[in-house]
PDB file of N, CA and C in Angstrom:
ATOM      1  N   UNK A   1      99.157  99.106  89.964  1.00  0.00           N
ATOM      2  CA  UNK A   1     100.250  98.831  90.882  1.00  0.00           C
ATOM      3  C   UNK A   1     100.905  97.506  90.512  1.00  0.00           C
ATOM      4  N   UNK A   2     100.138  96.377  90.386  1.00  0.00           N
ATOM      5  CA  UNK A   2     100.680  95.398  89.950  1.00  0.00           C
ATOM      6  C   UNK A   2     101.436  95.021  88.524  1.00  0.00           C
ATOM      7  N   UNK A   3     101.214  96.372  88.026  1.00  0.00           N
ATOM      8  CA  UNK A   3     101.658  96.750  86.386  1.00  0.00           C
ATOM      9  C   UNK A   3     103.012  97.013  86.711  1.00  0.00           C
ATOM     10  N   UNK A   4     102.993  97.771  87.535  1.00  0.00           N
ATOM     11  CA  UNK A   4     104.429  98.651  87.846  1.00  0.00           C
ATOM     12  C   UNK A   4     105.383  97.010  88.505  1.00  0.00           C
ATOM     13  N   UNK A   5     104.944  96.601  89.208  1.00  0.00           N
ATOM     14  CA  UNK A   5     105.097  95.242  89.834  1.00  0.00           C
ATOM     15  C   UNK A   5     106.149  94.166  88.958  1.00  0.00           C
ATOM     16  N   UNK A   6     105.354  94.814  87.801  1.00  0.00           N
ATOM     17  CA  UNK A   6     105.700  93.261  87.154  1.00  0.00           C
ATOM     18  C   UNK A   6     106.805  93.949  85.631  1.00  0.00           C
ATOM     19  N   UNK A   7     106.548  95.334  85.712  1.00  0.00           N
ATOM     20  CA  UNK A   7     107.760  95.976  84.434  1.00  0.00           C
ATOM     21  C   UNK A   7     108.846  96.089  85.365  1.00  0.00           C
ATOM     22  N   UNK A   8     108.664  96.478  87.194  1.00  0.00           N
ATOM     23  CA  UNK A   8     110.106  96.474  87.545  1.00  0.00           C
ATOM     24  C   UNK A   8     110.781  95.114  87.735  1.00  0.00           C
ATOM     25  N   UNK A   9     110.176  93.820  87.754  1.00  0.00           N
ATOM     26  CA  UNK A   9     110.553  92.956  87.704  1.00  0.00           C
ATOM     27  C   UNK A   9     111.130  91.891  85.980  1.00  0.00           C
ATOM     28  N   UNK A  10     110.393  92.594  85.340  1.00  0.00           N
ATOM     29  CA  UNK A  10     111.112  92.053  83.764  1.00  0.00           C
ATOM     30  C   UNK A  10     112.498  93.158  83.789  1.00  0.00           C
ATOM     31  N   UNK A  11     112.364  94.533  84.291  1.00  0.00           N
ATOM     32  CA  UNK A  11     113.706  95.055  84.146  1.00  0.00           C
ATOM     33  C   UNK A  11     114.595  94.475  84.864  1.00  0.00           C
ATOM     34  N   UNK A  12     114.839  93.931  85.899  1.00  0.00           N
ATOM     35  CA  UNK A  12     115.315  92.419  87.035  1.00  0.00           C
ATOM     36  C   UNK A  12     115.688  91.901  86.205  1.00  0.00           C
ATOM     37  N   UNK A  13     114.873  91.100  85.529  1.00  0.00           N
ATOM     38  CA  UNK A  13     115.490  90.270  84.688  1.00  0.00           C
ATOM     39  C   UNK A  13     116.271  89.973  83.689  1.00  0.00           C
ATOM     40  N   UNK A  14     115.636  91.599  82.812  1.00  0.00           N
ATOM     41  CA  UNK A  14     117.031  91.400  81.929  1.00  0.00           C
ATOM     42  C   UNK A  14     118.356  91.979  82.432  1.00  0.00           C
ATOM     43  N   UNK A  15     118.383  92.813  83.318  1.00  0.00           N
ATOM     44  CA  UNK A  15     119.291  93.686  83.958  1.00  0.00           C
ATOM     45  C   UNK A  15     120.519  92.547  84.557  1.00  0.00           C
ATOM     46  N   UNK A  16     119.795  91.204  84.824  1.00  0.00           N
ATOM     47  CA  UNK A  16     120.487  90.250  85.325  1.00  0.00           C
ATOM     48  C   UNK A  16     120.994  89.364  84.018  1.00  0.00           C
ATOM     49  N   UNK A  17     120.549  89.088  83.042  1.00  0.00           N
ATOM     50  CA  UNK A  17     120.765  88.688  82.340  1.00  0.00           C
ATOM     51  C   UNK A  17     122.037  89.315  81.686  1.00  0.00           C
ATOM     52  N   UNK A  18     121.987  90.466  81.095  1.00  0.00           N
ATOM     53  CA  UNK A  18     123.194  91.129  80.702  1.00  0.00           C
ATOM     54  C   UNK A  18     124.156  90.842  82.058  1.00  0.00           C
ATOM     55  N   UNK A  19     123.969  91.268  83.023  1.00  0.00           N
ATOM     56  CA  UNK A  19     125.119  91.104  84.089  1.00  0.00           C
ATOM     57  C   UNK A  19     125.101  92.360  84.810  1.00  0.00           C
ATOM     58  N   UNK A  20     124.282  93.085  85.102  1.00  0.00           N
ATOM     59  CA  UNK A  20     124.066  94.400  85.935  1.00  0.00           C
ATOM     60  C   UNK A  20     123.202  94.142  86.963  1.00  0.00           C
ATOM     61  N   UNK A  21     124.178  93.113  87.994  1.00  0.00           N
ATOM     62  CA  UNK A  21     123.736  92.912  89.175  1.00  0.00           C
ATOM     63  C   UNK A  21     123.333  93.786  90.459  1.00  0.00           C
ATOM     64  N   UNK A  22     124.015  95.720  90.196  1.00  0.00           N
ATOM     65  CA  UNK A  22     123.297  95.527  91.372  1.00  0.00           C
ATOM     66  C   UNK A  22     122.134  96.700  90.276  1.00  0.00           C
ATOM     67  N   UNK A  23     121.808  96.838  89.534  1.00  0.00           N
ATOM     68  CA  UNK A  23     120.614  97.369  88.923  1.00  0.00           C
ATOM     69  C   UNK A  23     119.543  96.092  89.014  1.00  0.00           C
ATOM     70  N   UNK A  24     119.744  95.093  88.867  1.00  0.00           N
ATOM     71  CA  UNK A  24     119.101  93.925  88.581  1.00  0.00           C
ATOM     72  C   UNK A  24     118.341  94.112  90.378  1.00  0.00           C
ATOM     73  N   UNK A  25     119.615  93.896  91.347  1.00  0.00           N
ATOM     74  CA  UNK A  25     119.219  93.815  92.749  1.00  0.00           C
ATOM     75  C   UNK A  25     117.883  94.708  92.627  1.00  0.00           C
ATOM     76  N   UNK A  26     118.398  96.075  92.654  1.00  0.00           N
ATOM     77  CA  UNK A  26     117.756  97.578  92.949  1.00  0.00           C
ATOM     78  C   UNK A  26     116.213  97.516  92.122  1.00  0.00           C
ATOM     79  N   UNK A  27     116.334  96.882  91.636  1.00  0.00           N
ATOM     80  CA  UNK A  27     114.742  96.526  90.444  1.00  0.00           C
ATOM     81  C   UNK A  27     113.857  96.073  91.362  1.00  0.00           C
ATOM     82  N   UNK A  28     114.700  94.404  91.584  1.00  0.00           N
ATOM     83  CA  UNK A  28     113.890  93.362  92.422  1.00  0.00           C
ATOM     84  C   UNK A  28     113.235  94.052  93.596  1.00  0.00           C
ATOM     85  N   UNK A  29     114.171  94.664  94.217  1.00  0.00           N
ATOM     86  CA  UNK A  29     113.857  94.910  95.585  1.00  0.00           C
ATOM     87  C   UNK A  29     112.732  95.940  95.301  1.00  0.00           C
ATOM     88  N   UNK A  30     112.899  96.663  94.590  1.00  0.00           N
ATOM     89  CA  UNK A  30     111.391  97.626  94.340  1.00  0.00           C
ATOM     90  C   UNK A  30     109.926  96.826  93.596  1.00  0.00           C
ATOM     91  N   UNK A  31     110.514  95.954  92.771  1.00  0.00           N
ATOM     92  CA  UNK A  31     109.048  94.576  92.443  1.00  0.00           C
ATOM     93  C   UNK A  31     108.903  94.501  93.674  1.00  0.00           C
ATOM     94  N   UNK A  32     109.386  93.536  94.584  1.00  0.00           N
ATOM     95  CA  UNK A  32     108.986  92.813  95.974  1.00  0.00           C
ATOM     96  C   UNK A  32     107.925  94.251  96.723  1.00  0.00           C
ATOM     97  N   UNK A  33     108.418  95.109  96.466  1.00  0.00           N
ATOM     98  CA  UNK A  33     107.759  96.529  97.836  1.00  0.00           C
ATOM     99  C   UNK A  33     106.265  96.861  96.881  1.00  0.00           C
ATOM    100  N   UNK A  34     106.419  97.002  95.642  1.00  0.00           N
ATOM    101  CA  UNK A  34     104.994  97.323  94.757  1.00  0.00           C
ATOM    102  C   UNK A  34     104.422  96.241  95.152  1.00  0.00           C
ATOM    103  N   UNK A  35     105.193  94.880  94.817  1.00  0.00           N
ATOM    104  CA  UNK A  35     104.057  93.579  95.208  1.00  0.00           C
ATOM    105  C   UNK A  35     103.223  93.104  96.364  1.00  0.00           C
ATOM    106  N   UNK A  36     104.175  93.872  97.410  1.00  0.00           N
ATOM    107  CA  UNK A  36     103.455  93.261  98.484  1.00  0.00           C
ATOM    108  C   UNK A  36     102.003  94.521  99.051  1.00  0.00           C
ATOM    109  N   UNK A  37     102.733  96.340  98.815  1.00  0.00           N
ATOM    110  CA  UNK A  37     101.681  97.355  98.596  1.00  0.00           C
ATOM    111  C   UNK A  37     100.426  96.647  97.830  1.00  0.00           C
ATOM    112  N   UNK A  38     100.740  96.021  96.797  1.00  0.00           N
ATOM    113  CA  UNK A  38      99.776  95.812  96.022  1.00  0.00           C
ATOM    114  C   UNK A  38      98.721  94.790  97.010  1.00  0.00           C
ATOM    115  N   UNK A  39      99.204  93.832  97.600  1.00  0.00           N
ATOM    116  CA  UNK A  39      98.310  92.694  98.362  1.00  0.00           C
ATOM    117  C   UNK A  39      98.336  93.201  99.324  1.00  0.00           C
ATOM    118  N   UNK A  40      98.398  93.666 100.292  1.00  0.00           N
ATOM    119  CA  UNK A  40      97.944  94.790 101.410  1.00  0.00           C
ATOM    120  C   UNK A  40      96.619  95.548 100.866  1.00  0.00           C
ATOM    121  N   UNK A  41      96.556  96.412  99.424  1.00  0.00           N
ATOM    122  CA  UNK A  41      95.596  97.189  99.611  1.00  0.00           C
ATOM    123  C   UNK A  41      94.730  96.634  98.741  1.00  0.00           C
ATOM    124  N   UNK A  42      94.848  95.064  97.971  1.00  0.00           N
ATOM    125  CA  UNK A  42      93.814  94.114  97.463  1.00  0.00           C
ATOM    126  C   UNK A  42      92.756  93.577  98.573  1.00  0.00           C
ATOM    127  N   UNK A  43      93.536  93.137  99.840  1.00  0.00           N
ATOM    128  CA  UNK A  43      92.853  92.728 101.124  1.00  0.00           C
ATOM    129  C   UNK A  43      92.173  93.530 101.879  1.00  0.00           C
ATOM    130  N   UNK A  44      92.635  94.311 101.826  1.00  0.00           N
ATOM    131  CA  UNK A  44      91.964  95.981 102.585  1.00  0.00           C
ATOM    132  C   UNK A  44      90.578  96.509 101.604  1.00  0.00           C
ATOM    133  N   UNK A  45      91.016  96.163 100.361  1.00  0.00           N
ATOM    134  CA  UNK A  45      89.462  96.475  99.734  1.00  0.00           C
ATOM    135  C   UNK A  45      88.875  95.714  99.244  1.00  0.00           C
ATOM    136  N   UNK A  46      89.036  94.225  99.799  1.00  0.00           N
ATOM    137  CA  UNK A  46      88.489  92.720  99.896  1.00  0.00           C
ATOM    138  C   UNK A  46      87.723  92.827 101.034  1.00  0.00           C
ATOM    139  N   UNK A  47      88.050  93.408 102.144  1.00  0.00           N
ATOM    140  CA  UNK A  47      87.567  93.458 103.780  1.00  0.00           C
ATOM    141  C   UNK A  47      86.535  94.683 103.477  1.00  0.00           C
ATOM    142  N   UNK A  48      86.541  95.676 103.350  1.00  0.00           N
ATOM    143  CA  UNK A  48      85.774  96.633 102.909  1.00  0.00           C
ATOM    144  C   UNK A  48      84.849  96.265 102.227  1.00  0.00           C
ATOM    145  N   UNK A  49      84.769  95.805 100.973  1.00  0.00           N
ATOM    146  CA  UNK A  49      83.571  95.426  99.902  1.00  0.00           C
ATOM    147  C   UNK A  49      83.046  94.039 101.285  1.00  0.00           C
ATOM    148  N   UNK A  50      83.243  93.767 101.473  1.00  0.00           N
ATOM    149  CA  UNK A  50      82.523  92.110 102.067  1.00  0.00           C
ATOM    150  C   UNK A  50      81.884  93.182 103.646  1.00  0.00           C
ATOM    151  N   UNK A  51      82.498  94.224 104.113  1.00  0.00           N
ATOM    152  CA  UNK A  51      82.183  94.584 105.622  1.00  0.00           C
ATOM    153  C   UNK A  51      80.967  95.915 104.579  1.00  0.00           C
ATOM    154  N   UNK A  52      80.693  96.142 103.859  1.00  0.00           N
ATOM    155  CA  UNK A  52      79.532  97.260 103.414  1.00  0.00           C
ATOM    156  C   UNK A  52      78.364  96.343 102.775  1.00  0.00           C
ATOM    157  N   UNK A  53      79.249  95.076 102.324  1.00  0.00           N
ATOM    158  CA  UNK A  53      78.105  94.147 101.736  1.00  0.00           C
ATOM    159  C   UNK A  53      77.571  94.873  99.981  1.00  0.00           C
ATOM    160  N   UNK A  54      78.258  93.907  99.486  1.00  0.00           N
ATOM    161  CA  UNK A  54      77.639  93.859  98.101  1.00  0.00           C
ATOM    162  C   UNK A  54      76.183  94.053  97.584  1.00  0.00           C
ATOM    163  N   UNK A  55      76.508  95.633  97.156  1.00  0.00           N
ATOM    164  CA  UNK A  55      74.755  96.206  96.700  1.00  0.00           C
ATOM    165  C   UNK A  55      74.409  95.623  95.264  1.00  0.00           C
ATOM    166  N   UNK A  56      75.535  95.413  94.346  1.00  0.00           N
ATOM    167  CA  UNK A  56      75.160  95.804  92.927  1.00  0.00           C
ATOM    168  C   UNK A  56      75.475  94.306  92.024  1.00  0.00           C
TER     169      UNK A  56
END
């Protein structure tokens, strides 16, 4: 997820770079939604592993 995160955000970047602002926009705004999915379900299975207690 954070893969996807971070290729829609280099496409952002160059998309902005050439000057294809609202592709550039439309990128970002989908980085920001993977990124934050992504830390939502890092914490959720941060809370989980610590609430079953580390067997291994």
């Amino acid at each position: 997820m954070l893969g996807w995160a971070l290729t829609f955000f280099l496409i952002a970047i160059v998309a902005a770079v050439f000057g294809f602002g609202g592709i550039a926009a439309g990128a970002a705004s989908i980085a920001k939604i993977l990124f934050f999915v992504f830390i939502v379900l890092l914490i959720g299975s941060l809370i989980m592993h610590f609430a079953r207690g580390a067997k291994a």
